[in-house]
N, C-alpha and C. Protein backbone atom coordinates (compact mmCIF):
# COMPACT_ATOMS: atom_id res chain seq x y z
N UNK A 1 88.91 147.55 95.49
CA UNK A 1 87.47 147.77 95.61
C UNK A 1 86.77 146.88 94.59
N UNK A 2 85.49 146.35 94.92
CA UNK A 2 84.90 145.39 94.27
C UNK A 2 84.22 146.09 93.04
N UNK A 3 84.40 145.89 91.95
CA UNK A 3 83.26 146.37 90.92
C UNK A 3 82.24 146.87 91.57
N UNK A 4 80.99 146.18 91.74
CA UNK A 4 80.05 146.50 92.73
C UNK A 4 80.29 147.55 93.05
N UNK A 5 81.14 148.14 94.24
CA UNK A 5 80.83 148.87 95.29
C UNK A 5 81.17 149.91 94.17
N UNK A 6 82.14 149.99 93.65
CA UNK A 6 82.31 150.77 93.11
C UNK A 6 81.09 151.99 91.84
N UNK A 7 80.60 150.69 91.56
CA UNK A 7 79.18 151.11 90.89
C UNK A 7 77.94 151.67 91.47
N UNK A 8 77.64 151.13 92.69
CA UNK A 8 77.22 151.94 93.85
C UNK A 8 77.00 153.17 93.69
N UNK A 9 78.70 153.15 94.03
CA UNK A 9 79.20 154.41 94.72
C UNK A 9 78.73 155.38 93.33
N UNK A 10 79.14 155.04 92.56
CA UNK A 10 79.52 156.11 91.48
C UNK A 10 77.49 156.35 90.72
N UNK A 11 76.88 155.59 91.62
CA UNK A 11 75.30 155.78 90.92
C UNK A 11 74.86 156.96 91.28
N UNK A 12 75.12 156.98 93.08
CA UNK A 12 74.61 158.30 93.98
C UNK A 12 73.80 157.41 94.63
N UNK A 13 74.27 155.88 94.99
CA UNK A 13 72.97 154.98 95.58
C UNK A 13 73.24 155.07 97.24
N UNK A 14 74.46 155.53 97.47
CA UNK A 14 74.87 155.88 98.69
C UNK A 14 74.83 157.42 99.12
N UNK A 15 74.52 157.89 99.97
CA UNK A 15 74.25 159.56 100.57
C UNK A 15 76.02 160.11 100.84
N UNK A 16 76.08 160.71 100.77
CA UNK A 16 77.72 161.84 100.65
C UNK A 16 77.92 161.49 102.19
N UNK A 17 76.85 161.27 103.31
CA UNK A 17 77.06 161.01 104.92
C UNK A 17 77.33 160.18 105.08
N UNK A 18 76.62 158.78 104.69
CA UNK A 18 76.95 157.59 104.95
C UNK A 18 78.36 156.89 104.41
N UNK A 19 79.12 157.28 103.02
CA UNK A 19 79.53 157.16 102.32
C UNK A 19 81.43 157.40 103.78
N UNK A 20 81.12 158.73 104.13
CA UNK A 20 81.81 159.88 105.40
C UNK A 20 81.66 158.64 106.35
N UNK A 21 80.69 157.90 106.73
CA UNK A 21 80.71 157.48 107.94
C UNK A 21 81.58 156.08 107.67
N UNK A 22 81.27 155.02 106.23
CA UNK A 22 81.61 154.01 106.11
C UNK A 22 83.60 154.24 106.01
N UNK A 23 83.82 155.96 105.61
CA UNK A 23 85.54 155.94 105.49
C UNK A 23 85.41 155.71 106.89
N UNK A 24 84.96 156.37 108.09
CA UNK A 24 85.73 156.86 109.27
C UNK A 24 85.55 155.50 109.52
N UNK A 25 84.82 154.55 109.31
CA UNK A 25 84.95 153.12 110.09
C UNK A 25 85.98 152.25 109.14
N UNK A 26 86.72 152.44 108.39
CA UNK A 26 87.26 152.24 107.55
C UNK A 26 87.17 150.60 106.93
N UNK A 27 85.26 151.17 106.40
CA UNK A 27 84.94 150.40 105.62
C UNK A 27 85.21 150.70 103.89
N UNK A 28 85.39 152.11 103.89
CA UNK A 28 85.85 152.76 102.31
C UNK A 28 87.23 153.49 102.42
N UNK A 29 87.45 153.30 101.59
CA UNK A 29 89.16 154.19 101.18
C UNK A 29 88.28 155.28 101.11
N UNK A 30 89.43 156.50 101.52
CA UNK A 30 88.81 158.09 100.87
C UNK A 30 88.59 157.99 99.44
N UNK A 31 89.45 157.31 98.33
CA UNK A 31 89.15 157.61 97.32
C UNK A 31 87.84 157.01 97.06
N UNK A 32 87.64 155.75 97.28
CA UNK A 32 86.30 155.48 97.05
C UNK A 32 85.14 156.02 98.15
N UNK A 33 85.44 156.98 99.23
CA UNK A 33 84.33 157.22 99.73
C UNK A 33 83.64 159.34 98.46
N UNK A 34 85.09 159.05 98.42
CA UNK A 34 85.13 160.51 97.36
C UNK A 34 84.12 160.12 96.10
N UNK A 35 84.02 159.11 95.55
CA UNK A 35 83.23 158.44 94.75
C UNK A 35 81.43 158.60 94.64
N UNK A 36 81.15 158.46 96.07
CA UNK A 36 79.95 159.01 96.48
C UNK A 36 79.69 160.60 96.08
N UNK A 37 80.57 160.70 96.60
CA UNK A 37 80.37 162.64 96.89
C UNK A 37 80.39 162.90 95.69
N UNK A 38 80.59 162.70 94.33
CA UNK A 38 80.31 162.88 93.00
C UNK A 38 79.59 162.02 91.90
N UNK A 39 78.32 161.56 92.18
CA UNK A 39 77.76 160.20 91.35
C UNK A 39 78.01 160.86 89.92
N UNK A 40 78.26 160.54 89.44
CA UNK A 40 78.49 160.72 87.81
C UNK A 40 77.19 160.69 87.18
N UNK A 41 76.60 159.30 86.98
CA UNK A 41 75.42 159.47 86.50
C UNK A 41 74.50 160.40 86.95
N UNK A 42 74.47 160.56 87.94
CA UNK A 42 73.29 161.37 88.64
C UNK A 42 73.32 162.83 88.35
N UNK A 43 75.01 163.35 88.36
CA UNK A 43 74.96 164.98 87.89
C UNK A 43 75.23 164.89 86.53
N UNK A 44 74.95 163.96 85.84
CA UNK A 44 74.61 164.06 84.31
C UNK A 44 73.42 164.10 84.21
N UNK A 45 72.51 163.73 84.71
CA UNK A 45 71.15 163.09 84.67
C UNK A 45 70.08 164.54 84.69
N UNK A 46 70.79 164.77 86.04
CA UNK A 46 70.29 166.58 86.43
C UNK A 46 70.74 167.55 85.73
N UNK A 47 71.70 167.86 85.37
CA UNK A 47 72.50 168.45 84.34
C UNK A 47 71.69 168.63 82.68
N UNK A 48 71.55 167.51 82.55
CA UNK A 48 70.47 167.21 81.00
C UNK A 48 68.93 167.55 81.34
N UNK A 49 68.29 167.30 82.29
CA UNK A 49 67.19 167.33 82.95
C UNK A 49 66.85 169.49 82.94
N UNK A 50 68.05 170.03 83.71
CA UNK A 50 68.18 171.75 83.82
C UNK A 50 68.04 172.28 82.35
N UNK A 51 68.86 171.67 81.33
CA UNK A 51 69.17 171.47 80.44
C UNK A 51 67.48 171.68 79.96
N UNK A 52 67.12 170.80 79.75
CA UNK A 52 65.69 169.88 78.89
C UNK A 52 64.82 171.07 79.74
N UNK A 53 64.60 171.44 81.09
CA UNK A 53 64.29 172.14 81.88
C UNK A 53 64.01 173.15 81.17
N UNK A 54 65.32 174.03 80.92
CA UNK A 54 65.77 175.93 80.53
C UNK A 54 64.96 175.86 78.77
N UNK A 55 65.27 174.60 77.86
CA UNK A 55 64.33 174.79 77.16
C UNK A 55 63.07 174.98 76.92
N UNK A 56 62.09 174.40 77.74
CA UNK A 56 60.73 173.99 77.78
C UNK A 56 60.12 175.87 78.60
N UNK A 57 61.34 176.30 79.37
CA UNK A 57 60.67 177.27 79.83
C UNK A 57 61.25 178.49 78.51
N UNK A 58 61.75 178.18 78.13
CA UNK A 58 62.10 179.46 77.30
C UNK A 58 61.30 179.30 75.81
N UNK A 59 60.93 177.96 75.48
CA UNK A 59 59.95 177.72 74.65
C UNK A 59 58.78 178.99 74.85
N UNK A 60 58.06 178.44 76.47
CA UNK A 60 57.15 178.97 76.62
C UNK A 60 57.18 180.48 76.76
N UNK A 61 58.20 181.17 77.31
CA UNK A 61 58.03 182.42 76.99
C UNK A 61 58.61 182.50 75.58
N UNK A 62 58.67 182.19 74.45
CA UNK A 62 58.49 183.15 72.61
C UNK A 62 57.51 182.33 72.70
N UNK A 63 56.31 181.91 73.28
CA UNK A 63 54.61 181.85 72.73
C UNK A 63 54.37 180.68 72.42
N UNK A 64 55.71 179.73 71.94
CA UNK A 64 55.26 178.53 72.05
C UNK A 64 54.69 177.39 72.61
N UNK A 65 53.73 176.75 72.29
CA UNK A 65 52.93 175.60 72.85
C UNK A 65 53.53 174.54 72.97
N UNK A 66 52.95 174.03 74.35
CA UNK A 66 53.64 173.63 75.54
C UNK A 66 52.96 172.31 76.08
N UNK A 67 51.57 172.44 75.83
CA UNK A 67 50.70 171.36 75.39
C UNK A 67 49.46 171.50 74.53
N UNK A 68 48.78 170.25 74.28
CA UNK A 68 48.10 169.95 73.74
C UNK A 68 46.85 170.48 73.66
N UNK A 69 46.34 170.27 74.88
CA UNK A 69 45.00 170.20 75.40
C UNK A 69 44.77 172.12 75.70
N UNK A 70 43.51 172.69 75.29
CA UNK A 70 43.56 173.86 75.50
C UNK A 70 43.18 174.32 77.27
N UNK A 71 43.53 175.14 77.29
CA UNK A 71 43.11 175.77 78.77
C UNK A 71 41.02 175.62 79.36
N UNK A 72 40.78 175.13 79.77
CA UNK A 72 39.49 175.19 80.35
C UNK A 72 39.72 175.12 82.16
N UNK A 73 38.88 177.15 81.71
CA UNK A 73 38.78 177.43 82.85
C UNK A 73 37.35 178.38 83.21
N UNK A 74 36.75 178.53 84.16
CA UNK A 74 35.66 179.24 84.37
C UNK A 74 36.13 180.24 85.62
N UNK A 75 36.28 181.56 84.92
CA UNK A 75 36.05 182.47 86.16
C UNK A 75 35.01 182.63 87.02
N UNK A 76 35.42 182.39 88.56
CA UNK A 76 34.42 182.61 89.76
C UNK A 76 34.32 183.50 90.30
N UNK A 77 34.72 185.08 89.79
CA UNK A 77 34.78 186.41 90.00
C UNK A 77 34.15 187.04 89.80
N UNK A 78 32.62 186.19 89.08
CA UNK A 78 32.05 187.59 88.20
C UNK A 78 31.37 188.46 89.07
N UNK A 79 30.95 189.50 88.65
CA UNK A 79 30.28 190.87 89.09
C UNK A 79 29.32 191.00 88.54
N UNK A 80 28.29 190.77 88.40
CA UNK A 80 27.44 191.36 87.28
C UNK A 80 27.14 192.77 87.71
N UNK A 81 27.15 193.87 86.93
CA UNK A 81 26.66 195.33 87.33
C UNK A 81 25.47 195.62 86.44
N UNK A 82 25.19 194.96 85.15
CA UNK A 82 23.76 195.31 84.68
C UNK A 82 23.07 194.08 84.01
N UNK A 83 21.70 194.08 83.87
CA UNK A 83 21.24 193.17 82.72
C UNK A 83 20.69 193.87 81.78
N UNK A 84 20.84 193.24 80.29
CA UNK A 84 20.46 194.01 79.11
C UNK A 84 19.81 192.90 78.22
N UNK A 85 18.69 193.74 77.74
CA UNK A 85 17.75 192.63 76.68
C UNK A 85 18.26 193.38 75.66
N UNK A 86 19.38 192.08 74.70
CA UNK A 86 19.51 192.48 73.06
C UNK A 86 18.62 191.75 72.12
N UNK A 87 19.55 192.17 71.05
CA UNK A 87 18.74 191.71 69.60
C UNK A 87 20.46 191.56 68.92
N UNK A 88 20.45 190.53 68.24
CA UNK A 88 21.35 190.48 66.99
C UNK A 88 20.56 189.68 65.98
N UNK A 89 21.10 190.12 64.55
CA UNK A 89 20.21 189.19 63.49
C UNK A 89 20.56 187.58 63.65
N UNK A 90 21.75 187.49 63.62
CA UNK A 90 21.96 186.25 63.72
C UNK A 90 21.34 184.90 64.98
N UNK A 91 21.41 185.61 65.66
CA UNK A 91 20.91 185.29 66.93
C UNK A 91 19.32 185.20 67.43
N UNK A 92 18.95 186.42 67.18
CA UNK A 92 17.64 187.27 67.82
C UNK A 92 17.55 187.94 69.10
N UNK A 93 16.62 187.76 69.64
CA UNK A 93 16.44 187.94 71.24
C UNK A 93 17.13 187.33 72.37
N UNK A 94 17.68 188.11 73.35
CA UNK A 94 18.39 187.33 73.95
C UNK A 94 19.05 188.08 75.43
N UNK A 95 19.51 187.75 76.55
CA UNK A 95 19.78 188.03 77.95
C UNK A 95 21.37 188.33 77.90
N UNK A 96 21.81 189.02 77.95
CA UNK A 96 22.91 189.09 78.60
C UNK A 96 23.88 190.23 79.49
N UNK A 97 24.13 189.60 80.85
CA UNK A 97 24.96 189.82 82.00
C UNK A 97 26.14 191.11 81.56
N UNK A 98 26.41 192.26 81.93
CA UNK A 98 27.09 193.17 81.94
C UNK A 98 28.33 192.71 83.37
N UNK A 99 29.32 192.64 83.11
CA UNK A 99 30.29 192.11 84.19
C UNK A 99 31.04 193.46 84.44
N UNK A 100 31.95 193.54 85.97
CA UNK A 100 32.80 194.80 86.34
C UNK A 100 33.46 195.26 85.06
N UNK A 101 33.66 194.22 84.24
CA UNK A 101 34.98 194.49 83.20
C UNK A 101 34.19 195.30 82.03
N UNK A 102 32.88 195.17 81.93
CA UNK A 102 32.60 195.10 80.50
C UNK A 102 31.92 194.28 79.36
N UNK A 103 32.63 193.55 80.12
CA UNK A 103 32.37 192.02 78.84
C UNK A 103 30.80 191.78 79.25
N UNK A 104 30.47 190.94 78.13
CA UNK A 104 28.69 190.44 78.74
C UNK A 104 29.13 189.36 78.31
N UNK A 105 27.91 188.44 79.03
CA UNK A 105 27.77 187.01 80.05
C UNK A 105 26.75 186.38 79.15
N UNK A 106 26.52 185.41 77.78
CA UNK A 106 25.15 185.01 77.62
C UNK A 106 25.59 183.53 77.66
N UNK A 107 24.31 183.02 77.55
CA UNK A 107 24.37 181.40 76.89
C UNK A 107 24.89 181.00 76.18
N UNK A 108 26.12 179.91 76.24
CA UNK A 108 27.09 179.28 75.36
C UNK A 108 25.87 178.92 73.79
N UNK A 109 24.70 178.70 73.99
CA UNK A 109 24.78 178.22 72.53
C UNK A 109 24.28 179.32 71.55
N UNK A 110 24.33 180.19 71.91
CA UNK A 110 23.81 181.62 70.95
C UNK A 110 25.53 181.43 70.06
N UNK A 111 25.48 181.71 68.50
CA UNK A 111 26.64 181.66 68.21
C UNK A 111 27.09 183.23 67.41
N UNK A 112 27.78 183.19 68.79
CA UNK A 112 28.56 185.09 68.22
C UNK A 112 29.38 184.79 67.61
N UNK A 113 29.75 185.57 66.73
CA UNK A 113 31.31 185.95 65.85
C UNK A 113 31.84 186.92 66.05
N UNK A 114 33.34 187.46 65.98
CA UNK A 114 33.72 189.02 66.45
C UNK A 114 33.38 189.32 64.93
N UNK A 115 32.72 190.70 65.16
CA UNK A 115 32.26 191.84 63.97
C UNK A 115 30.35 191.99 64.59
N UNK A 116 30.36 190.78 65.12
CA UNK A 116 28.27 191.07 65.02
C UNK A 116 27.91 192.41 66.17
N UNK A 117 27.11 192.68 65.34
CA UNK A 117 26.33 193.84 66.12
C UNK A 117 25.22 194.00 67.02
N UNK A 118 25.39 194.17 67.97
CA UNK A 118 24.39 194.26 69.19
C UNK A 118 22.82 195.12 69.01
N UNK A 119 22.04 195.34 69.50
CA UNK A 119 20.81 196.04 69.55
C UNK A 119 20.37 196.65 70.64
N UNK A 120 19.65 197.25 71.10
CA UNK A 120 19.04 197.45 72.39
C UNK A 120 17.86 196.82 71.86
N UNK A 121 17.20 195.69 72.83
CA UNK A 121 15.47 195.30 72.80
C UNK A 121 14.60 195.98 71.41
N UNK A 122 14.62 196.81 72.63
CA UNK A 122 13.18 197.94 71.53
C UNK A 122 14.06 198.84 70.24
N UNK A 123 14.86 198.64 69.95
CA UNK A 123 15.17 198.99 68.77
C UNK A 123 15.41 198.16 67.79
N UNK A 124 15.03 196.65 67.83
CA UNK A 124 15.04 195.28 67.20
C UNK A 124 14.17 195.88 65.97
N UNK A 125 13.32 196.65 66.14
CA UNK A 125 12.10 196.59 64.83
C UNK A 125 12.45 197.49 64.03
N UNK A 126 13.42 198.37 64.17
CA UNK A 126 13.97 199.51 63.18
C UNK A 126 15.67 199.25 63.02
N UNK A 127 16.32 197.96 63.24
CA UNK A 127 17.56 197.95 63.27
C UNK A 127 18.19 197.92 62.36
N UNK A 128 19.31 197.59 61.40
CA UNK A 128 20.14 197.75 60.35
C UNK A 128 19.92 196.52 60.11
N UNK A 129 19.71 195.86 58.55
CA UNK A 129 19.44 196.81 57.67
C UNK A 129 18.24 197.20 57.03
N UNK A 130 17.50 197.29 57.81
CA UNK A 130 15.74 197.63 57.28
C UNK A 130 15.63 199.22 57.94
N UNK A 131 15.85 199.56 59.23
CA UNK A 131 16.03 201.11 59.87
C UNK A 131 17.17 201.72 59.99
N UNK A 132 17.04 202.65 60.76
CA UNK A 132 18.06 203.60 61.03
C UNK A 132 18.16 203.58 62.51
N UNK A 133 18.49 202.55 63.81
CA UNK A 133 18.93 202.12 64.82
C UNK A 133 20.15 201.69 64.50
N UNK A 134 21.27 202.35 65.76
CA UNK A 134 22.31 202.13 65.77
C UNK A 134 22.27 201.56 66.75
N UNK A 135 23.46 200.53 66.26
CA UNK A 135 23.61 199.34 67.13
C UNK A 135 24.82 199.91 68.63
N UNK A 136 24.70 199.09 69.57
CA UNK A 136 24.67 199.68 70.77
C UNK A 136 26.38 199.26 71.12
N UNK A 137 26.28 197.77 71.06
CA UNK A 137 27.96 196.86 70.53
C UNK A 137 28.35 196.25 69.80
N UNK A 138 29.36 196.26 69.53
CA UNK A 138 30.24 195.39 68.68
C UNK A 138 30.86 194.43 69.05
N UNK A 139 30.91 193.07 68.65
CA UNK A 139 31.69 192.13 69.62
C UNK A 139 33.18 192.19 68.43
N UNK A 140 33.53 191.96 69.86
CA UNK A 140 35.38 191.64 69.27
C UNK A 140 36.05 190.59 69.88
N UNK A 141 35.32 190.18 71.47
CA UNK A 141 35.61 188.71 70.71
C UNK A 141 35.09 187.74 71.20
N UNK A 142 35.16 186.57 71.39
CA UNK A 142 34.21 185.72 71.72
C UNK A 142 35.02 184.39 72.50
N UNK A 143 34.47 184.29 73.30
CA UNK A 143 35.22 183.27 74.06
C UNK A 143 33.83 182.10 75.29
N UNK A 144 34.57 180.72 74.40
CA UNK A 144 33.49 179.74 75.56
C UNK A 144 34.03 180.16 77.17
N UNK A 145 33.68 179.60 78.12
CA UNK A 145 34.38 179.43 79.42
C UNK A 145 33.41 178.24 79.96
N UNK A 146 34.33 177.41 80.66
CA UNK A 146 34.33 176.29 81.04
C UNK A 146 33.94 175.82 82.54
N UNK A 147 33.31 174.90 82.87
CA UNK A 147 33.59 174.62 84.15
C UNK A 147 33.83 173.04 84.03
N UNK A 148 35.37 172.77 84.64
CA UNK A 148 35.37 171.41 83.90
C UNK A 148 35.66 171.28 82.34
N UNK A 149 34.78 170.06 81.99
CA UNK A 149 34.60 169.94 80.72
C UNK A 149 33.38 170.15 80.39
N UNK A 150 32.46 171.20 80.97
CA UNK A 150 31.02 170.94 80.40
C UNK A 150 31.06 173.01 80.14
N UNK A 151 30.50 173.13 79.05
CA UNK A 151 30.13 174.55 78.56
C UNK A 151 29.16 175.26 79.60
N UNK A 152 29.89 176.57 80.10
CA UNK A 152 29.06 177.00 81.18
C UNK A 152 28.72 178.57 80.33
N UNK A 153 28.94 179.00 80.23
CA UNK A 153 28.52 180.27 79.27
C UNK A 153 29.88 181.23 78.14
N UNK A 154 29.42 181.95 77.34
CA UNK A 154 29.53 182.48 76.42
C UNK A 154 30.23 184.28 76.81
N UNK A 155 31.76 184.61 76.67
CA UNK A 155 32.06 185.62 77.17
C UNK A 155 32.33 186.28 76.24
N UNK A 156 31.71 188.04 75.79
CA UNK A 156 31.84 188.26 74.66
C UNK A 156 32.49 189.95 75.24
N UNK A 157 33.61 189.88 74.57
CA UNK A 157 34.34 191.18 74.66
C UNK A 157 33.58 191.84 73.83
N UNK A 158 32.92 193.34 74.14
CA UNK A 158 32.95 194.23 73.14
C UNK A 158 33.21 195.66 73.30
N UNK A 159 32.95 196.49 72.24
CA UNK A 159 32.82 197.62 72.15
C UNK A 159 31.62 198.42 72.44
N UNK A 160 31.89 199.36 73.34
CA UNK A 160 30.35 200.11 73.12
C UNK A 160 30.00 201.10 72.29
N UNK A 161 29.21 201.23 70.99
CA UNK A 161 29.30 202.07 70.38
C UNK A 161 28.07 203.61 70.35
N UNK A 162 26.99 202.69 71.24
CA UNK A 162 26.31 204.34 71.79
C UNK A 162 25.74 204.51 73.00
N UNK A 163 25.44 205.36 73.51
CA UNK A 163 25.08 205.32 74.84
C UNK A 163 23.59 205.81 74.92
């Protein structure tokens, strides 16, 4: 057998059928048509690849990061079930969307922090720390959401603390 063919054979550049068809015309010896039917390189290749594979997924389940770039995504689910006019000091006056979940919906550039405290409207003029208005939520946490790459609004987990 010629170098060549032999290298071929042993790449996986020939199919396990054709390899079957070139013995029965007895263009290949069995041993070299057997050659095909096991490319060497190729089930090393895949082998290291499953390999490189079983890591990257087992990375990712213990929490490790996997890439770079963070997740931007915009949920197209929302519900809104109420609207509410707040007050925060940091902030002031301001709109925001009550969703099925809970969470409220405002404008990405209002800047919440988890700990700030919510208001109802009309209790802005007696609120903490000048009155005795208790604040209504608590944010815990704060999250942009995306559409694309452009800032579409401001999702703020909180607590409700009165009714």
């Amino acid at each position: 057998m010629k170098e060549l063919t032999k290298k071929i054979l042993e790449a996986g550049l020939v199919d396990k059928t054709v390899a079957q068809l070139l013995e029965r015309w007895h263009l290949l010896t069995p041993e070299e048509a057997a050659l095909a039917q096991k490319p060497v390189a190729v089930v090393e290749a895949l082998e290291k690849f499953v390999e490189n594979l079983e890591e990257l997924v087992e990375a990712a389940r213990d929490g490790e990061e996997t890439t770079d770039k963070p997740m931007r995504e915009t949920r197209l689910d929302i519900e809104v079930v109420a609207l509410h006019e707040l007050w925060t000091g940091g902030c002031g006056y301001f709109t925001a969307a009550e969703d099925n979940m809970g969470r409220l919906l405002v404008h990405y550039r209002y800047g919440f922090k988890p700990g700030s405290l919510l208001y109802r409207d009309e209790d802005a003029s007696v609120a903490a720390p000048y009155g005795g208005a208790s604040p209504l939520y608590r944010v815990l946490q704060v999250e942009t959401m995306y559409e694309k790459d452009r800032k579409h609004y401001t999702q703020l987990t909180v607590d409700k603390l009165d009714e």
